[in-house]
C-alpha atoms as a PDB file:
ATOM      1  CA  UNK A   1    -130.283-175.427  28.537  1.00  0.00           C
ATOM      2  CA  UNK A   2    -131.877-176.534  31.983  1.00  0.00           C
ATOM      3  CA  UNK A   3    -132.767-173.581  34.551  1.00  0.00           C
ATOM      4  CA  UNK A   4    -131.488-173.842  38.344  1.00  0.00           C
ATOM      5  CA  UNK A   5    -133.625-171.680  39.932  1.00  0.00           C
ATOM      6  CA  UNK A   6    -132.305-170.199  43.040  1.00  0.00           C
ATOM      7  CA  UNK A   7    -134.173-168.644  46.131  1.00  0.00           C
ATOM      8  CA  UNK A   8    -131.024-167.333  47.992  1.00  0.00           C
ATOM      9  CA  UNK A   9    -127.200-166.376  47.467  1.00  0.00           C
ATOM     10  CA  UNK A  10    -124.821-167.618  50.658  1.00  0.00           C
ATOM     11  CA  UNK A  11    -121.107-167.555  50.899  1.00  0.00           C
ATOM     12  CA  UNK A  12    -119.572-171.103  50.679  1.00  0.00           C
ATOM     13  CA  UNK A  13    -117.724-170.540  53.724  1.00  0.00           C
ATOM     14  CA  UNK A  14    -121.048-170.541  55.833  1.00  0.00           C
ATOM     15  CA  UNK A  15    -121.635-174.200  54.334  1.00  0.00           C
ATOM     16  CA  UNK A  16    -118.189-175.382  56.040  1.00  0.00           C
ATOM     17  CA  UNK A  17    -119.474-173.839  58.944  1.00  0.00           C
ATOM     18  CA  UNK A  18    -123.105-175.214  59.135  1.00  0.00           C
ATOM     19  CA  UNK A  19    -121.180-178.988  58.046  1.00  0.00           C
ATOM     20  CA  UNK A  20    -118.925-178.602  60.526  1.00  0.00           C
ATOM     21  CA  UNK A  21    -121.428-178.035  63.095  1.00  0.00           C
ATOM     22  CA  UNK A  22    -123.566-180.615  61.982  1.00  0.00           C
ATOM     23  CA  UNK A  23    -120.096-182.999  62.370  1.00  0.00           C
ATOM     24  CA  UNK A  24    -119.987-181.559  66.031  1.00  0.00           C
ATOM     25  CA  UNK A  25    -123.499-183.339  66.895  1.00  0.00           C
ATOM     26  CA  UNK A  26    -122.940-186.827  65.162  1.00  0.00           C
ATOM     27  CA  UNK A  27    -118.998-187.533  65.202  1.00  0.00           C
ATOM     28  CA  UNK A  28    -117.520-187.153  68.760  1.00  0.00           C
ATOM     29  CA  UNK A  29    -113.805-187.799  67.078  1.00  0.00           C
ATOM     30  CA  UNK A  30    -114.567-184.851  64.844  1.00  0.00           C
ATOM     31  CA  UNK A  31    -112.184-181.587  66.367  1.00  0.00           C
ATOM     32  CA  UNK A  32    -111.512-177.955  65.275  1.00  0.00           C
ATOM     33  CA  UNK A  33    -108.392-176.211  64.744  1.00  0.00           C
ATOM     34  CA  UNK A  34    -108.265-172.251  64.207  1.00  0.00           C
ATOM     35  CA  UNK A  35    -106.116-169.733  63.828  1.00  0.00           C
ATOM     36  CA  UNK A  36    -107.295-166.775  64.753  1.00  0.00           C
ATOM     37  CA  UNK A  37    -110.048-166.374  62.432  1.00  0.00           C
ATOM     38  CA  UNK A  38    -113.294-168.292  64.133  1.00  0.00           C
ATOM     39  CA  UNK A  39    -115.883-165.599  62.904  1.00  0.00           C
ATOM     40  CA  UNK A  40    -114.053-165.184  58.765  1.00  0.00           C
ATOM     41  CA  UNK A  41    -114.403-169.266  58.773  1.00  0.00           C
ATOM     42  CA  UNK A  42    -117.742-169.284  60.593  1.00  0.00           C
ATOM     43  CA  UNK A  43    -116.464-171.619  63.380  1.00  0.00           C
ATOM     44  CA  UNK A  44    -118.641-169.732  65.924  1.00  0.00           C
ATOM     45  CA  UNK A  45    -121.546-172.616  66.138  1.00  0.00           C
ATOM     46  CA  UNK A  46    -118.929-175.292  67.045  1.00  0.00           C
ATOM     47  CA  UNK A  47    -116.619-173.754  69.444  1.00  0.00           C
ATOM     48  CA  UNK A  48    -119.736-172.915  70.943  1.00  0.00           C
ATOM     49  CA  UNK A  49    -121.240-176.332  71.471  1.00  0.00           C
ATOM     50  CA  UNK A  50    -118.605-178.074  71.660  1.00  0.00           C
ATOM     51  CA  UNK A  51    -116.110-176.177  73.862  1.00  0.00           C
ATOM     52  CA  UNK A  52    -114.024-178.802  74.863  1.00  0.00           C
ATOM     53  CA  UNK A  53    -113.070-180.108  70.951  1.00  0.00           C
ATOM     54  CA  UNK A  54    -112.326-176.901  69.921  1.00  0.00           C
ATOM     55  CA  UNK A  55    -108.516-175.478  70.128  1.00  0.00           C
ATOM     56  CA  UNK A  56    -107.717-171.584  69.423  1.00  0.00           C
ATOM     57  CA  UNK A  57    -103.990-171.865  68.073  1.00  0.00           C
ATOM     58  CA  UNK A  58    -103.548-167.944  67.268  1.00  0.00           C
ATOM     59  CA  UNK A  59    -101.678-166.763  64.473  1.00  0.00           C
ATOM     60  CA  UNK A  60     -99.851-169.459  64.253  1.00  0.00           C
ATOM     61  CA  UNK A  61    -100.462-171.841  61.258  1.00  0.00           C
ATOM     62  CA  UNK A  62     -97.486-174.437  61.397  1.00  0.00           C
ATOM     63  CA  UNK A  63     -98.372-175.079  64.803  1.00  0.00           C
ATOM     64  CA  UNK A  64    -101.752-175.835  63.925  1.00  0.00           C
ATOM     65  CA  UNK A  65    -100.960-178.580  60.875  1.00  0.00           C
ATOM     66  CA  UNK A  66     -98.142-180.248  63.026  1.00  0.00           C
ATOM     67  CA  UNK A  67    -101.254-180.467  66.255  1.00  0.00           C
ATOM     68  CA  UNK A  68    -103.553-182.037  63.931  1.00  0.00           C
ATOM     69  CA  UNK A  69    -101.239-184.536  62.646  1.00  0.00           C
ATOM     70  CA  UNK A  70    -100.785-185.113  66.474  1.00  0.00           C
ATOM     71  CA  UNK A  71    -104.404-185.297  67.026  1.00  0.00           C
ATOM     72  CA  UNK A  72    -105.150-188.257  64.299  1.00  0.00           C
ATOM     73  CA  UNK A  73    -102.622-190.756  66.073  1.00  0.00           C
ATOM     74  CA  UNK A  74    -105.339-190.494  69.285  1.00  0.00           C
ATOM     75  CA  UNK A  75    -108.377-191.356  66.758  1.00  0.00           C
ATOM     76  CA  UNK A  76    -109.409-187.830  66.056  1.00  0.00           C
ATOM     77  CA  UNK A  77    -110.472-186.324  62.921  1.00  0.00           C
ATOM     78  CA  UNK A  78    -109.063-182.877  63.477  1.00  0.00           C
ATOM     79  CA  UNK A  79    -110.826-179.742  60.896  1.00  0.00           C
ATOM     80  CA  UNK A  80    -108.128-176.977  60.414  1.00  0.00           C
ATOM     81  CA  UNK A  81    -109.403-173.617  59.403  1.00  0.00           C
ATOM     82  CA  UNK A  82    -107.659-170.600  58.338  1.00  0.00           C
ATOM     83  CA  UNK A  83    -107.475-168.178  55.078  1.00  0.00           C
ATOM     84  CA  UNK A  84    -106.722-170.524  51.656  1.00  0.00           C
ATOM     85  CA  UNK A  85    -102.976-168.637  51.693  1.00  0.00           C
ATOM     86  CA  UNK A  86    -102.341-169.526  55.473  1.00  0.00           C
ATOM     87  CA  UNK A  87    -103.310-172.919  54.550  1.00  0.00           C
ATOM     88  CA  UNK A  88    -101.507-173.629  52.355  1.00  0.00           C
ATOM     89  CA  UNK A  89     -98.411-171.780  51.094  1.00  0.00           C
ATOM     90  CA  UNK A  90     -97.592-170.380  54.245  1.00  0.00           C
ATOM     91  CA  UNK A  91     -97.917-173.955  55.543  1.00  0.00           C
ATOM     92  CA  UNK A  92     -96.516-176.293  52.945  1.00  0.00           C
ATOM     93  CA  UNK A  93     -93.610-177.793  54.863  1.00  0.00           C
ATOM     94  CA  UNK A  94     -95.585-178.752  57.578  1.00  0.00           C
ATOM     95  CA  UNK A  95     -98.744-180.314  55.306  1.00  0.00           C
ATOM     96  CA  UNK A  96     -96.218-182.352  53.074  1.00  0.00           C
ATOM     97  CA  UNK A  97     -93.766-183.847  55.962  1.00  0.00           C
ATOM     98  CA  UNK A  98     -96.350-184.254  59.171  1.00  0.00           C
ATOM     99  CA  UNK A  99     -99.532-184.522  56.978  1.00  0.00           C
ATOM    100  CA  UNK A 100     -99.385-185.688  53.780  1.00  0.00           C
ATOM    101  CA  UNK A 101     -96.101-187.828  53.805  1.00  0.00           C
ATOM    102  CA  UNK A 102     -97.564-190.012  56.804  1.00  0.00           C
ATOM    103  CA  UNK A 103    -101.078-190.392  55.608  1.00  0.00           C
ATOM    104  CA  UNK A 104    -102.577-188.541  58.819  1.00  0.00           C
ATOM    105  CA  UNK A 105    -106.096-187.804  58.752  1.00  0.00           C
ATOM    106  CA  UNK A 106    -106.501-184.112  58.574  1.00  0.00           C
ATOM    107  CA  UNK A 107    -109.101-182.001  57.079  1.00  0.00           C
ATOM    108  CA  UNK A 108    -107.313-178.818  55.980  1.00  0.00           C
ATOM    109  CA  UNK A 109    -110.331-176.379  55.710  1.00  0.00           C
ATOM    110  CA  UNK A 110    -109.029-173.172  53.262  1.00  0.00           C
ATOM    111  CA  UNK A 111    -111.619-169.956  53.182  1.00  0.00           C
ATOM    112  CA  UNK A 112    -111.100-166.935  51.204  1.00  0.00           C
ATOM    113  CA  UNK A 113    -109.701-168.381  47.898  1.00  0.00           C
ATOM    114  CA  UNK A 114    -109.058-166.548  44.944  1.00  0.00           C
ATOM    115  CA  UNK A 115    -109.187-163.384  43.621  1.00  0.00           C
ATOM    116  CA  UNK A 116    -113.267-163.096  45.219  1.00  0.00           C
ATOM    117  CA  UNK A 117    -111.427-162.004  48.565  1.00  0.00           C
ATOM    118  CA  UNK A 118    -111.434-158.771  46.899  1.00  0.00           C
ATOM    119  CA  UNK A 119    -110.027-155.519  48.740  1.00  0.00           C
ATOM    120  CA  UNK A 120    -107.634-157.372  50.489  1.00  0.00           C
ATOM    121  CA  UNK A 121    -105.370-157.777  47.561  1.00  0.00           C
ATOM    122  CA  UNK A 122    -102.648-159.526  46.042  1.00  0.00           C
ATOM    123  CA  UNK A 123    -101.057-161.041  49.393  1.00  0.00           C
ATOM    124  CA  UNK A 124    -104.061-163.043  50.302  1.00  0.00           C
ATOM    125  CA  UNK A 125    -105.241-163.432  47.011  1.00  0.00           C
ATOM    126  CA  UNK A 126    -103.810-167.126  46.445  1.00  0.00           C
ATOM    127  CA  UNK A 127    -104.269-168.384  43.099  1.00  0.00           C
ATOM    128  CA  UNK A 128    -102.227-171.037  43.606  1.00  0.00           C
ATOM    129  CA  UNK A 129    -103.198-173.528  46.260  1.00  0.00           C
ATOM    130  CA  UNK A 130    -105.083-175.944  44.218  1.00  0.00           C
ATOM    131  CA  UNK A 131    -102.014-176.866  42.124  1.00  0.00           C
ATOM    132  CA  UNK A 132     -99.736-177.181  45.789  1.00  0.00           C
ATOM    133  CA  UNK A 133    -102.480-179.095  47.232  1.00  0.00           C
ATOM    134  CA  UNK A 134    -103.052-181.877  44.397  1.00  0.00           C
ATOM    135  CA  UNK A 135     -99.241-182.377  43.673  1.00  0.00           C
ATOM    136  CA  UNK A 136     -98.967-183.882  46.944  1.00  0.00           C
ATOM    137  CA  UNK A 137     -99.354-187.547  46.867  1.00  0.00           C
ATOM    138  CA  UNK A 138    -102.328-189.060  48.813  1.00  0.00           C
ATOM    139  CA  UNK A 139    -104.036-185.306  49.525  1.00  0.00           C
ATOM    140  CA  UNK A 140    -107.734-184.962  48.133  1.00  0.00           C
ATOM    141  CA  UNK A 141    -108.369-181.976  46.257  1.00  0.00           C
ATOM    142  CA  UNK A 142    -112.356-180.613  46.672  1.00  0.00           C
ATOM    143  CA  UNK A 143    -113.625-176.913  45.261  1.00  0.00           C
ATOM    144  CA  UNK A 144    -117.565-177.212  46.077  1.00  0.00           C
ATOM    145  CA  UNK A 145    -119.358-174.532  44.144  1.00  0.00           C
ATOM    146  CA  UNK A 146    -121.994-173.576  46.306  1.00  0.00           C
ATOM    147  CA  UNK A 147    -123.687-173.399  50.140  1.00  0.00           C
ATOM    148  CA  UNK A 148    -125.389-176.161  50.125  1.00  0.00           C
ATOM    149  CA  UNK A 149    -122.830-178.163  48.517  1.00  0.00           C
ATOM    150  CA  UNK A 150    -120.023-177.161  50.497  1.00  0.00           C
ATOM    151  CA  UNK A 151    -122.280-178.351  53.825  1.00  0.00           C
ATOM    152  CA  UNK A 152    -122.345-181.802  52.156  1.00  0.00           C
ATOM    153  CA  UNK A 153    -118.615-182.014  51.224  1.00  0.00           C
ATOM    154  CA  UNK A 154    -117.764-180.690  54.833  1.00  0.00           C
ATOM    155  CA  UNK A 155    -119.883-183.561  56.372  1.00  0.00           C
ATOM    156  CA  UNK A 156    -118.872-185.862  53.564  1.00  0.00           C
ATOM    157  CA  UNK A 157    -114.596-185.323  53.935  1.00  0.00           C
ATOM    158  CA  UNK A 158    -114.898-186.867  57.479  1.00  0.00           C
ATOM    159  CA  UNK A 159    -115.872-190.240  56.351  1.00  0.00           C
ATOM    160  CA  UNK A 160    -112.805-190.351  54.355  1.00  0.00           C
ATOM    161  CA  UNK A 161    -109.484-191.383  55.785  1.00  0.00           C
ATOM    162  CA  UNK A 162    -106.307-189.596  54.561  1.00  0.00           C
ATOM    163  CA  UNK A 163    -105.748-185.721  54.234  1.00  0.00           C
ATOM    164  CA  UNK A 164    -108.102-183.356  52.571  1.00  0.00           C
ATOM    165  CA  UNK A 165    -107.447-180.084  50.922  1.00  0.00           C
ATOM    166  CA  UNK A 166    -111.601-178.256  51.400  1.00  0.00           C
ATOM    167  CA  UNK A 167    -111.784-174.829  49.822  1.00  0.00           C
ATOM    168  CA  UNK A 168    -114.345-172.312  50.086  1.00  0.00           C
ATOM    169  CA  UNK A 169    -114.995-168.540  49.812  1.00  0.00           C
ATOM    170  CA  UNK A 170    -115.955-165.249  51.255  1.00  0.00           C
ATOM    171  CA  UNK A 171    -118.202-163.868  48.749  1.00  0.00           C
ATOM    172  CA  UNK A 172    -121.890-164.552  48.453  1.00  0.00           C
ATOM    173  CA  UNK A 173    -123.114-167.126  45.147  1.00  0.00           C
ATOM    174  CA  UNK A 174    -126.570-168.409  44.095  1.00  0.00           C
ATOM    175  CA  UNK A 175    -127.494-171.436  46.411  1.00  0.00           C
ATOM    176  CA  UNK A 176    -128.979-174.087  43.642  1.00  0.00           C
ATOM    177  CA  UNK A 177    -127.770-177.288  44.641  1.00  0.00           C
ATOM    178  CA  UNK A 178    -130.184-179.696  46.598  1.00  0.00           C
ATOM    179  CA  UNK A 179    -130.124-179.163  50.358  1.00  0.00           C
ATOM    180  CA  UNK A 180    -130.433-182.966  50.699  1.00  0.00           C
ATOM    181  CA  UNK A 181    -127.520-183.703  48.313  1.00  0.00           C
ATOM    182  CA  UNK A 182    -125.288-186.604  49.149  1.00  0.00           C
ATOM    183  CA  UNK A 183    -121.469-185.556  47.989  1.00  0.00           C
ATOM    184  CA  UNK A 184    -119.439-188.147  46.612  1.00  0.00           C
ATOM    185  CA  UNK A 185    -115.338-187.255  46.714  1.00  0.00           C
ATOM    186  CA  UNK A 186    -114.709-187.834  43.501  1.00  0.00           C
ATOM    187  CA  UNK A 187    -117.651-187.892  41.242  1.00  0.00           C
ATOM    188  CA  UNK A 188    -118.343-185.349  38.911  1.00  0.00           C
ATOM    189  CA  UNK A 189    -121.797-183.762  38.607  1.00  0.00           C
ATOM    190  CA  UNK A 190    -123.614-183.359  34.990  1.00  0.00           C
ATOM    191  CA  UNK A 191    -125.938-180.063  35.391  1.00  0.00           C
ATOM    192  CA  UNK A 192    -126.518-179.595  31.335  1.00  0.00           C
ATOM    193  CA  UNK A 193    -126.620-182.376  28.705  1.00  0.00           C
ATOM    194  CA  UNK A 194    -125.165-180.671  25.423  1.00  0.00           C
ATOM    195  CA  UNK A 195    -123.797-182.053  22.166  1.00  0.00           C
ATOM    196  CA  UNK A 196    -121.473-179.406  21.079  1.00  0.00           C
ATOM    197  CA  UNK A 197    -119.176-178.607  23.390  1.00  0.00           C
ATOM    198  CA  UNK A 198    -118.060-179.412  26.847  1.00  0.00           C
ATOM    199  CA  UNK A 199    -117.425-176.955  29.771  1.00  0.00           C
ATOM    200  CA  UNK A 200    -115.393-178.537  33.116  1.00  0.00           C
ATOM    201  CA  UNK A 201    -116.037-176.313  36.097  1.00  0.00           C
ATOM    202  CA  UNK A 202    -115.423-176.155  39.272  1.00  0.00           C
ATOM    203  CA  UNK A 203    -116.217-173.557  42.382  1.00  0.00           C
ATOM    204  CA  UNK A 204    -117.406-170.280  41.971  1.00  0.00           C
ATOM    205  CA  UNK A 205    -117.008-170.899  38.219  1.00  0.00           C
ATOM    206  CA  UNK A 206    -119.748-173.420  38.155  1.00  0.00           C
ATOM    207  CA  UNK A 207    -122.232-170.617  38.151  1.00  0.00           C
ATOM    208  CA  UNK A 208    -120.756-168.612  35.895  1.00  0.00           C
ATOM    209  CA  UNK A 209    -120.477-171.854  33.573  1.00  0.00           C
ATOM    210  CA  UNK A 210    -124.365-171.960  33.668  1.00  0.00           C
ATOM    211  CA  UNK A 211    -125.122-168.140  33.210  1.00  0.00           C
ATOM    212  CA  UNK A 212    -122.591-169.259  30.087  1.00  0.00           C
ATOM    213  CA  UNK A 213    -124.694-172.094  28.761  1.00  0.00           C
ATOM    214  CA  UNK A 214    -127.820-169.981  28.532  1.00  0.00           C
ATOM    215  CA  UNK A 215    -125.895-167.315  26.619  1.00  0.00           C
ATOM    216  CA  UNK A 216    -124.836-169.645  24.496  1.00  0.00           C
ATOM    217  CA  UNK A 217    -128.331-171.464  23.956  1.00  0.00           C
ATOM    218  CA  UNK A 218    -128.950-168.189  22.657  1.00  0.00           C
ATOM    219  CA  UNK A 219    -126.315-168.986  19.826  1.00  0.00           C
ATOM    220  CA  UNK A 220    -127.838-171.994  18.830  1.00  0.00           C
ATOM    221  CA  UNK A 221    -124.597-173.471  20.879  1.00  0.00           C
ATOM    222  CA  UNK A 222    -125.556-176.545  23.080  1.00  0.00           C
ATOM    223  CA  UNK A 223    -123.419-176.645  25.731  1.00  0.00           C
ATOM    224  CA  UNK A 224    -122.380-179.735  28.300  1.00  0.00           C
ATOM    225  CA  UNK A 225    -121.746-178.041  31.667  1.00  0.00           C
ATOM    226  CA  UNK A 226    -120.093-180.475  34.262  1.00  0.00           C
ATOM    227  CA  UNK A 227    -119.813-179.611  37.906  1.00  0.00           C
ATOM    228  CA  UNK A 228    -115.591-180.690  38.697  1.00  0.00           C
ATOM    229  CA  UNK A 229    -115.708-180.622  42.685  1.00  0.00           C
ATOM    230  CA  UNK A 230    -112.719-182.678  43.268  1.00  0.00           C
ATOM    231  CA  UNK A 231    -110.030-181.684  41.646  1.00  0.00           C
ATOM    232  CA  UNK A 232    -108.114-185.181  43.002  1.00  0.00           C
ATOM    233  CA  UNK A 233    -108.868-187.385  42.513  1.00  0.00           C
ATOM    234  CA  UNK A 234    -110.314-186.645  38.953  1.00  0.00           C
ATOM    235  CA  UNK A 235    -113.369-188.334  37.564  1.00  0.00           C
ATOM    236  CA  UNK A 236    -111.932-189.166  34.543  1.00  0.00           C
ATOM    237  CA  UNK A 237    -114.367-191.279  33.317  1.00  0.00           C
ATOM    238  CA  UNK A 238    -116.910-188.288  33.363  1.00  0.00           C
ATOM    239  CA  UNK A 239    -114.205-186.006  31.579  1.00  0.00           C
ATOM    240  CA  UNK A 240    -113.727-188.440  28.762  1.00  0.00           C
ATOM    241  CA  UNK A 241    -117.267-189.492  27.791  1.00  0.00           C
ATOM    242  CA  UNK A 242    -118.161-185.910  27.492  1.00  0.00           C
ATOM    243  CA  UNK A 243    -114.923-184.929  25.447  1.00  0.00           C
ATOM    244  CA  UNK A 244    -115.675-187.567  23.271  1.00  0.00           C
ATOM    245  CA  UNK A 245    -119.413-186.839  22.925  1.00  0.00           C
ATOM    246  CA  UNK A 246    -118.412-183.161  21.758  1.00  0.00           C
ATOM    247  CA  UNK A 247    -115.003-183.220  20.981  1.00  0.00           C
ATOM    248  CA  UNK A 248    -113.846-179.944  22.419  1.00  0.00           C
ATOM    249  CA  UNK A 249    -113.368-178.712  25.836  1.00  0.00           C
ATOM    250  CA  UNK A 250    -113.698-175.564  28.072  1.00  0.00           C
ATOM    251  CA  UNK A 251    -112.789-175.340  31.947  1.00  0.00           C
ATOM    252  CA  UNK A 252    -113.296-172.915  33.856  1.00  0.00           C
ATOM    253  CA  UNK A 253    -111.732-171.953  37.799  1.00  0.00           C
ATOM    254  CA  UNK A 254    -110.998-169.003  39.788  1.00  0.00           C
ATOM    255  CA  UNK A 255    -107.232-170.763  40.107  1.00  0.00           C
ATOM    256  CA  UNK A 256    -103.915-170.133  37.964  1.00  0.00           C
ATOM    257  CA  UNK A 257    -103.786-171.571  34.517  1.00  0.00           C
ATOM    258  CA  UNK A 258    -100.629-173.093  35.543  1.00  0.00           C
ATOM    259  CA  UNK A 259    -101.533-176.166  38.261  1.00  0.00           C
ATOM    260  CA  UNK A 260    -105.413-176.632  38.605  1.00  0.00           C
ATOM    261  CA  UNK A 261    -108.161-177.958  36.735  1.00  0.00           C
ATOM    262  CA  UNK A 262    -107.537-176.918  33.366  1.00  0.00           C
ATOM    263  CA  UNK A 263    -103.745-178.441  33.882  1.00  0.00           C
ATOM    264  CA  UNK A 264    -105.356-181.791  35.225  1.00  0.00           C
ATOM    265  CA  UNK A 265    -108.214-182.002  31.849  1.00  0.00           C
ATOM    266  CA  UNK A 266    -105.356-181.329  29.645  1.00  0.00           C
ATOM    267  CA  UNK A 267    -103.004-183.680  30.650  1.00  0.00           C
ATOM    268  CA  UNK A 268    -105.759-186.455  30.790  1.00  0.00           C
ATOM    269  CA  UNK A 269    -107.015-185.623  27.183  1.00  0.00           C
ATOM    270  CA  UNK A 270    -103.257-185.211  25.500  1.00  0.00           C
ATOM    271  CA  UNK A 271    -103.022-188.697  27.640  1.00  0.00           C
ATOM    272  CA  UNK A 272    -106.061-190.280  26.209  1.00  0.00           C
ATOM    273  CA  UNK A 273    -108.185-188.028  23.803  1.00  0.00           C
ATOM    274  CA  UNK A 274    -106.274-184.696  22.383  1.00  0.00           C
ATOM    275  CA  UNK A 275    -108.643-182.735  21.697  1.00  0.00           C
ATOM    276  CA  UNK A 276    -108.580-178.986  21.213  1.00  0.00           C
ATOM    277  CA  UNK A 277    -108.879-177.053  24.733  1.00  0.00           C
ATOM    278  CA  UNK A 278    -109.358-173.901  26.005  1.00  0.00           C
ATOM    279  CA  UNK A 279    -108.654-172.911  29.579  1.00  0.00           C
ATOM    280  CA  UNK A 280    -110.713-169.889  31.782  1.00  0.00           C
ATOM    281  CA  UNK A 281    -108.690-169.450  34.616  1.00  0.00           C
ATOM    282  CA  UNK A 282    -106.099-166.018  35.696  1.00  0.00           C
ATOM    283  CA  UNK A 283    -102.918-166.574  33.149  1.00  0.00           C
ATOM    284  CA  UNK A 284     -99.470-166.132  35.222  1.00  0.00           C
ATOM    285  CA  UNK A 285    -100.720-162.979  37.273  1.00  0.00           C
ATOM    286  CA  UNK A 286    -101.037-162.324  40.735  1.00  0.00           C
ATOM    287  CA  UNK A 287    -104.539-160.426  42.049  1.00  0.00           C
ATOM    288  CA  UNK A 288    -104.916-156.687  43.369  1.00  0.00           C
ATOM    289  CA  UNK A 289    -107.280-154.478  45.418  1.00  0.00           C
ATOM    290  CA  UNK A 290    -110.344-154.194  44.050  1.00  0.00           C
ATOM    291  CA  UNK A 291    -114.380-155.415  44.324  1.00  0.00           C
ATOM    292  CA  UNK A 292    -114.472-159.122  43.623  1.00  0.00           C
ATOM    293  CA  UNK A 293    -116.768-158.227  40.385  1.00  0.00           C
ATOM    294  CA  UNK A 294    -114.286-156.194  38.890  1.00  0.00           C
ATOM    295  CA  UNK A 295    -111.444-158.467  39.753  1.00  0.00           C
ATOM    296  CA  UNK A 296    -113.391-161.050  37.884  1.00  0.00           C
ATOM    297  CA  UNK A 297    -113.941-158.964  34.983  1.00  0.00           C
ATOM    298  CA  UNK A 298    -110.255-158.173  34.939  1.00  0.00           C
ATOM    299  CA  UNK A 299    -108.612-161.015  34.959  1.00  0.00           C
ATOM    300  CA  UNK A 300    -110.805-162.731  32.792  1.00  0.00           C
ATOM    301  CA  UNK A 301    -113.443-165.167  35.247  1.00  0.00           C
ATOM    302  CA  UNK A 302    -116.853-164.077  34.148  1.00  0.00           C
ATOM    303  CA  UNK A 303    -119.746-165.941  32.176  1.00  0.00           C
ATOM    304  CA  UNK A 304    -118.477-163.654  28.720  1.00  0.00           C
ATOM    305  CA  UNK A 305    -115.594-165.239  28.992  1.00  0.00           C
ATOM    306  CA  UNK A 306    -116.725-168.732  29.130  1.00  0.00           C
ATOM    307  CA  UNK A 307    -118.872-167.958  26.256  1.00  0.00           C
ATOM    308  CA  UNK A 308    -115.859-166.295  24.236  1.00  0.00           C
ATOM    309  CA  UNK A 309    -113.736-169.454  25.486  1.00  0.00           C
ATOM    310  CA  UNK A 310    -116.729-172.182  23.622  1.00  0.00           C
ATOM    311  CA  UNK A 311    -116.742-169.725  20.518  1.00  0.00           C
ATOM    312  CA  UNK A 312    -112.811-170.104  20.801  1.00  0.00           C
ATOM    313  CA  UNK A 313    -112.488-173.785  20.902  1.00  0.00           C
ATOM    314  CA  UNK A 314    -115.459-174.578  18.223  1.00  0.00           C
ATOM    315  CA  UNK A 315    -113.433-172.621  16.005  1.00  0.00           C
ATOM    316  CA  UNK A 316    -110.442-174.862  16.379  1.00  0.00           C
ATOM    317  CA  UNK A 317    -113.236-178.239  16.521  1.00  0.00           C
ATOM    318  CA  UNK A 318    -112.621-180.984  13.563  1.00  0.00           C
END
């Protein structure tokens, strides 16, 4: 099992931040949206700079979507940012009729995901968005796992035309992917060759995936650990030729069972290669108050699970 040494732990949201910046300096079409939460997105470096591309909406979400479909008939590439709940189910009318149903060009940019928002509970807690987001046809789905590869997906997403679902965190994760990484939508990342069994995951998983594969080196368990960024569209390719090289499969999300990556594995294997599966993701439960460790622990997200998970599915393995 390969090492990925680490020299810092950053919250992902930072990495949309620092990207978006760095879009600020090099793509004059590139414009911000917020509602009311510039510092908890870490928008502060680009309203700064660039004053005049920046628009404060307020608490006002549906306004914001139906402005930056109204922005992308001018040429821009408008960068929506709000909480992961706001941007999506609070939202959804306005992202499937003015968004997604006329192809515009919006990057909707979702922070605070999951259950890792912690203390603020249940409400904001959405475990839901990724399945909302990919059902829609034409959206891009992308869940980068780190800092540094949250920066590149940030900078990458504006090269692509069509709406973008980007979703990042609050809490701080080990920073191991390369600084000079260049993201492509779409393309799944191997981090651990392994014969015996494969484990899909994607966001804040990803590291608990790897803490997984070295726990299970200790079994004498060799473990393929695949890095699932974009949940839409799918590299299927990737998915397959590991299945079929182990021939069983773990995944791994801080999402619902129902709707996200899991969901999107299964039906491509029962499509193509059944194989047996086992999902680690929150099973038909909504969050509560509580430290984002112990919510993790709760509901079932941490590296013991994953481990349990691979034990789980070998059993089942012909």
């Amino acid at each position: 099992m390969k090492d990925f040494p680490y020299t810092e732990s950053k919250d992902t949201r930072s990495g949309f931040g620092a990207g978006l910046h760095e879009l600020g300096k090099t793509n004059p079409n590139v414009v911000a949206l917020c509602a009311d939460l510039i510092g908890s997105l870490k928008m502060d470096a680009f309203k700064k700079d660039f004053p005049e591309r920046f628009f404060q909406v307020g608490i006002a979400e549906a306004n914001m979507m139906g402005v930056a479909a109204g922005l992308t008939i001018g040429g821009k590439i408008p960068f929506t940012g709000t909480f992961a709940n706001f941007s999506t189910g609070r939202v959804y009318d306005q992202i499937r009729q003015s968004i997604a149903y006329s192809d515009k060009n919006v990057k909707i940019c979702a922070s605070h995901a999951g259950l890792t928002l912690g203390e603020d509970g249940a409400t904001h807690q959405i475990l839901e968005d990724l399945g909302l987001m990919k059902m829609l046809p034409g959206m891009t789905v992308i869940n980068p796992c780190d800092y540094n590869q949250t920066k590149a997906a940030t900078i990458a997403i504006a090269d692509h035309h069509g709406p973008v679902y980007l979703r990042f965190g609050r809490p701080v994760v080990p920073n191991f992917t390369p600084a000079d990484q260049t993201f492509e939508i779409g393309k799944a990342v191997l981090l651990n060759e392994g014969t015996d069994v494969s484990i899909f995951a994607t966001g804040h998983l990803v590291w608990k995936a790897i803490l997984a594969g070295h726990l299970l080196a200790e079994q004498g368990i060799s473990a393929e650990i695949i890095n699932i960024h974009t949940i839409k569209p799918l590299d299927e390719a990737a998915v397959l030729a590991s299945a079929r090289k182990t021939r069983c499969v773990v995944t791994a999300e801080e999402h619902q069972r129902h709707g996200g990556l899991g969901d999107s594995i299964a039906q491509l294997l029962a499509r193509q290669e059944p194989l047996p599966l086992e999902m680690v993701a929150v099973n038909d439960s909504f969050g509560e108050s509580g430290t984002p460790d112990q919510l993790m622990q709760k509901y079932g997200l941490t590296e013991m699970d994953v481990v349990r998970a691979a034990n789980d599915v070998l059993k089942r393995k012909k």
